[in-house]
Protein backbone atom coordinates (compact mmCIF):
# COMPACT_ATOMS: atom_id res chain seq x y z
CA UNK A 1 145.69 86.88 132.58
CA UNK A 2 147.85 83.57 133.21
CA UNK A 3 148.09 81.05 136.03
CA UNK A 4 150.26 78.45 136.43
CA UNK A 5 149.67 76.36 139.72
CA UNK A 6 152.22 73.39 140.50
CA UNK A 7 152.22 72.29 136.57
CA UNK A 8 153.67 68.77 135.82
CA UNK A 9 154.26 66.97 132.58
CA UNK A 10 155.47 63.36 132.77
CA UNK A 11 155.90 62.28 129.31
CA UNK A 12 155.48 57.60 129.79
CA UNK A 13 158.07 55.01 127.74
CA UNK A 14 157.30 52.33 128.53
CA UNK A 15 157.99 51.56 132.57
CA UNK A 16 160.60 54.67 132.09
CA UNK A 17 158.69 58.04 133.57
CA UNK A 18 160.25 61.50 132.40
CA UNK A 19 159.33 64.44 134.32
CA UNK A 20 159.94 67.83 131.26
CA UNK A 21 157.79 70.15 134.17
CA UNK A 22 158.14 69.52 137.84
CA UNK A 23 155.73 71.79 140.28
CA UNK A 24 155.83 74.86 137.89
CA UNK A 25 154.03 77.71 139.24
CA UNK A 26 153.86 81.84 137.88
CA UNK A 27 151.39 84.10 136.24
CA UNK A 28 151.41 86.64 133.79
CA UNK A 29 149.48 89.81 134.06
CA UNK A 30 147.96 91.45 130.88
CA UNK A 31 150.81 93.64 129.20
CA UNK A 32 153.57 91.87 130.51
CA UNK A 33 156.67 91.13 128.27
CA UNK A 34 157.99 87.72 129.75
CA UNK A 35 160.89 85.48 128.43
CA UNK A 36 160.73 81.93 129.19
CA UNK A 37 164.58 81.21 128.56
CA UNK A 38 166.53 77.36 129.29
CA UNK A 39 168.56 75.22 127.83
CA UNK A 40 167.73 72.62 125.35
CA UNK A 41 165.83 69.60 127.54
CA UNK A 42 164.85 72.07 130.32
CA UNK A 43 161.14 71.95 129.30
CA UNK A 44 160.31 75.37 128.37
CA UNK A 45 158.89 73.68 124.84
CA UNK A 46 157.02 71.64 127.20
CA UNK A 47 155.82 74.71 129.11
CA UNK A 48 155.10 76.82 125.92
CA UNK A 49 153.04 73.78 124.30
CA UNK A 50 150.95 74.13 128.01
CA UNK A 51 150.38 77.97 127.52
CA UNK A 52 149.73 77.55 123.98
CA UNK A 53 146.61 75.05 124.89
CA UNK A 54 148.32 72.60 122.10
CA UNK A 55 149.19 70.31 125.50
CA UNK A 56 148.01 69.67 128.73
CA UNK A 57 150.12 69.18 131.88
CA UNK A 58 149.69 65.71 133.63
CA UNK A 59 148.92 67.60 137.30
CA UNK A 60 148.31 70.99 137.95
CA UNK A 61 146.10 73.80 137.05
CA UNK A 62 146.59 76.01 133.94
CA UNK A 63 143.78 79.54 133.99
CA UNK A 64 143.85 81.64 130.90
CA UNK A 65 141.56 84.78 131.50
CA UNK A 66 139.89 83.00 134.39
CA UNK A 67 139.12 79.18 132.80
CA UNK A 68 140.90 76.55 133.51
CA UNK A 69 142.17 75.16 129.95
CA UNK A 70 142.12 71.54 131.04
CA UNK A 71 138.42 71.61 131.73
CA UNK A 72 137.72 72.43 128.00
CA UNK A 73 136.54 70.17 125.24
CA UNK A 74 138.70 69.94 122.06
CA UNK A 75 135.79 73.15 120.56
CA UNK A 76 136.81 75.10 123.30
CA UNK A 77 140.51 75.10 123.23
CA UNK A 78 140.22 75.37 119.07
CA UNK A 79 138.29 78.27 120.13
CA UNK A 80 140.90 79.38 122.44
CA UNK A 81 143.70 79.08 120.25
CA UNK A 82 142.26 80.93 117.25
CA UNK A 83 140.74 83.56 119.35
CA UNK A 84 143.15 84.09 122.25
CA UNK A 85 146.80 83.45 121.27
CA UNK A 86 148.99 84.57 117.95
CA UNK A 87 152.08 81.89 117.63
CA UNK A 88 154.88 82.72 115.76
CA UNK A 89 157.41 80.19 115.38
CA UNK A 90 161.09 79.59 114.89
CA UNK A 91 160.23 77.83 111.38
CA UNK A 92 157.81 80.70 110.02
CA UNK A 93 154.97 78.14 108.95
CA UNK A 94 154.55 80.08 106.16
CA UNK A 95 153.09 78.66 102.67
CA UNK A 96 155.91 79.33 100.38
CA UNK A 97 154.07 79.39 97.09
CA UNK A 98 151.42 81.54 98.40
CA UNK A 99 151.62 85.77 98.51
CA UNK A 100 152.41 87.39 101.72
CA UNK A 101 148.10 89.07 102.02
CA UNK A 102 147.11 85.53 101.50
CA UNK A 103 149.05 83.76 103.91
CA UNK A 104 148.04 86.63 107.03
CA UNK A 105 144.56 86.46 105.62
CA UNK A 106 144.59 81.96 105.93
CA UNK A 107 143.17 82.43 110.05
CA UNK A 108 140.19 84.26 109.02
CA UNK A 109 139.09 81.79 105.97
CA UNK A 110 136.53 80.41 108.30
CA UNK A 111 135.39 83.56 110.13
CA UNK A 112 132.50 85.06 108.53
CA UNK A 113 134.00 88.41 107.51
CA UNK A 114 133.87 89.45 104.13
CA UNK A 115 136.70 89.48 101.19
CA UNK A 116 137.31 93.26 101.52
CA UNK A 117 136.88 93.34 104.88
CA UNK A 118 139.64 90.30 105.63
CA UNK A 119 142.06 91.87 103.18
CA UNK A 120 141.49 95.09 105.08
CA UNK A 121 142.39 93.51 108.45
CA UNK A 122 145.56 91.63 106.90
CA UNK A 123 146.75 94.90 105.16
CA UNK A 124 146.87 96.65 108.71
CA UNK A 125 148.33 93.92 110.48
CA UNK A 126 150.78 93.46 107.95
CA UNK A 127 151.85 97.73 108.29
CA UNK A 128 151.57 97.56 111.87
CA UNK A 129 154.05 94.70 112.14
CA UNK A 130 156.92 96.73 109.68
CA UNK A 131 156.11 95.41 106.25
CA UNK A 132 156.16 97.41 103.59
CA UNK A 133 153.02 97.43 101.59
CA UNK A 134 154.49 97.20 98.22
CA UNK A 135 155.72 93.67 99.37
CA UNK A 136 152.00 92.15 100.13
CA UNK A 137 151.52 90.73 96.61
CA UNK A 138 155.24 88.69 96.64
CA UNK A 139 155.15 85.28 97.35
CA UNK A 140 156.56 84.68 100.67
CA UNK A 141 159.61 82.86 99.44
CA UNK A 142 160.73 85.35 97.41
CA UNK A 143 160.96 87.21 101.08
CA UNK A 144 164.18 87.73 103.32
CA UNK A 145 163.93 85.76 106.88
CA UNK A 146 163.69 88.70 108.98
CA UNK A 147 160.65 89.93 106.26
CA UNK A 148 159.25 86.27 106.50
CA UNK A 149 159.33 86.73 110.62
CA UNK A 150 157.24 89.81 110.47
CA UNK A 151 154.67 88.38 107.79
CA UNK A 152 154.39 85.38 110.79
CA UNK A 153 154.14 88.29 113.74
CA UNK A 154 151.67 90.04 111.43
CA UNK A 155 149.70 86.89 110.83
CA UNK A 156 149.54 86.37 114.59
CA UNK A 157 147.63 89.41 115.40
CA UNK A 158 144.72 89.13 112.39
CA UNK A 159 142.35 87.48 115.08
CA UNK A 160 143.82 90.18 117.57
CA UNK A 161 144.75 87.81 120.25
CA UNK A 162 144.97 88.32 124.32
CA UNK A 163 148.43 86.77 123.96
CA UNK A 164 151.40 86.33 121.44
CA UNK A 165 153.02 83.48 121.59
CA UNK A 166 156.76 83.80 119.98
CA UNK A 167 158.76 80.03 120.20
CA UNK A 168 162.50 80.61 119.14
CA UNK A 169 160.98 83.58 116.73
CA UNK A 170 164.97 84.64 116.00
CA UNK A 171 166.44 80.91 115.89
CA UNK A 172 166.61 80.82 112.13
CA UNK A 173 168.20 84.36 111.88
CA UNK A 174 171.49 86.05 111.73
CA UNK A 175 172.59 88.35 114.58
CA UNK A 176 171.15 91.66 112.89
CA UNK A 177 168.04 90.53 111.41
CA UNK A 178 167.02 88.98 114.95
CA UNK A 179 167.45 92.49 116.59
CA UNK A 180 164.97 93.97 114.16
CA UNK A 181 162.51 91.47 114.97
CA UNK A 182 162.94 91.45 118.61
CA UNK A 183 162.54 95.29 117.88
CA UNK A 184 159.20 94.88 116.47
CA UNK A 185 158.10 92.33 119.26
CA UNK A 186 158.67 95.07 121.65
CA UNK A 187 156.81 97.82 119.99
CA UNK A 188 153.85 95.16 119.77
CA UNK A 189 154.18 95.05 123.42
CA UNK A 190 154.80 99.08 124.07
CA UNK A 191 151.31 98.82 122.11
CA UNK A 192 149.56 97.02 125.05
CA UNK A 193 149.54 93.58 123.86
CA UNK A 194 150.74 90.67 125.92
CA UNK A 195 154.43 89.15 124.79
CA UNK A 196 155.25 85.38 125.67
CA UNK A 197 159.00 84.72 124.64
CA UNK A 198 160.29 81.31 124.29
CA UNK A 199 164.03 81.05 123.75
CA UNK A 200 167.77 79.93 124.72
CA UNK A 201 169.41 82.82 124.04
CA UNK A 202 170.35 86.03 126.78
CA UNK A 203 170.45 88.79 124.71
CA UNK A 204 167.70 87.88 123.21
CA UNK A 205 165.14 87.63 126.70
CA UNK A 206 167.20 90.68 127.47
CA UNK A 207 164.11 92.27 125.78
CA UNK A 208 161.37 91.34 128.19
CA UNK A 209 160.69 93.40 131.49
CA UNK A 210 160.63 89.83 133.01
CA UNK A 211 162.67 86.90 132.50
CA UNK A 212 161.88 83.19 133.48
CA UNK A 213 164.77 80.83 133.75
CA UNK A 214 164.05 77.23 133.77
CA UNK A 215 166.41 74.26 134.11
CA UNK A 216 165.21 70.75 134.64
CA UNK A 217 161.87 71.36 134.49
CA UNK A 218 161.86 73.44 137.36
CA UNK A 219 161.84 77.45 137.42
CA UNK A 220 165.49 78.47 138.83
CA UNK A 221 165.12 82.37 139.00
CA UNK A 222 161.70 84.85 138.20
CA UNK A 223 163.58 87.97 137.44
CA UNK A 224 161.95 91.16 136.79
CA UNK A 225 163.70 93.80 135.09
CA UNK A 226 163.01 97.86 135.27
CA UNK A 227 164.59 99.08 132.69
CA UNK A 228 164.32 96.99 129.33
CA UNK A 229 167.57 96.64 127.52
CA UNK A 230 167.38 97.68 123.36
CA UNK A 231 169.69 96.92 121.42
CA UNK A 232 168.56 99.13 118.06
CA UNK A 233 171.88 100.80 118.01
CA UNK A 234 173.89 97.91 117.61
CA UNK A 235 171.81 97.11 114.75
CA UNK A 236 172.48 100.49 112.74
């Protein structure tokens, strides 16, 4: 599904050059759970800006189901992104004076579905990512973060995306309500859809099937697990 050949991003100040990718090279087959884990300054924001087609690398190839995202026009990768990949963020990007339906229904505004049928496709994203349906007429902040993460996750799958795209999804969570989103994140991806993890904390990537560890722009270590840890019973 994903190809990464010998991506580098130099990012110009002036005469200064700095390098956040050097060389980076992977892929990711369809299905996979990966976490892309690093410190802060390692360039795995870099790297997830690349994947998410919201960047392009300075060298180096990038394929995403076979086309090489570089090579398309600005139509294309809007295209891409709103067809392709679901991004959930560390911040939610929710609007907060705005009901939870509304703000998972705000992708399709421009897609030529009917009403009904886009309320339809938000109420069963919203179930299948946990909510509870007597919450879809609140506005979303009157919601809990861990209940704001899953409105984002649900809102991520409306256009039912190749690829979900999760940047620091537990970053503005405590300890518990992180675990219950992670939980939900790897259901999605029990489900057959494909998980891209972005993150600086271990027990959090301890998730994925596969973990990425970059440092320095560089990838130190391509781990792949076979047994995935949970870690629903320390959340009971």
């Amino acid at each position: 599904m994903i190809e990464c050949k010998n991506l580098t991003k130099i990012y110009n100040n002036g005469e200064m050059k700095t390098y956040a990718l050097r060389d980076v090279s992977f892929s990711i087959k369809k299905g996979e759970f990966v976490s892309i884990i690093g410190p802060s300054g390692s360039g795995k924001s870099t790297l997830m800006h690349i994947l998410g087609a919201l960047d392009s690398p300075t060298s180096g190839e990038y394929f995403l189901d076979g086309k090489e995202v570089s090579k398309l026009d600005d139509d294309e990768l809007s295209d891409l992104r709103r067809n392709k990949i679901g991004f959930i963020f560390q911040s939610f990007n929710l609007l907060p004076r705005t009901t939870v339906l509304r703000n998972v229904i705000l992708p399709l505004l421009y897609s030529d579905l009917s009403n009904t049928e886009r309320e339809k496709r938000a109420r069963e994203c919203l179930k299948y990512a946990g909510m509870e349906e007597k919450l879809f007429k609140n506005l979303s902040n009157q919601l809990s973060g861990g209940q704001m993460q899953r409105v984002a996750i649900a809102r991520s799958l409306i256009n039912n995306p190749s690829i979900i795209l999760a940047d620091e999804p537990t970053g503005n969570l405590d300890t518990k309500t992180s675990h219950l989103v992670m939980d939900a994140l790897q259901e999605l991806n029990q489900k057959g859809h494909t998980i891209i993890l972005i993150t600086h904390e271990m027990d959090v990537a301890d998730y994925a099937n596969r973990i990425i560890h970059i440092r320095d722009g560089m990838i130190e270590k391509d781990e792949i697990k076979h047994i995935t840890y949970n870690m629903k019973h320390e959340t009971k």
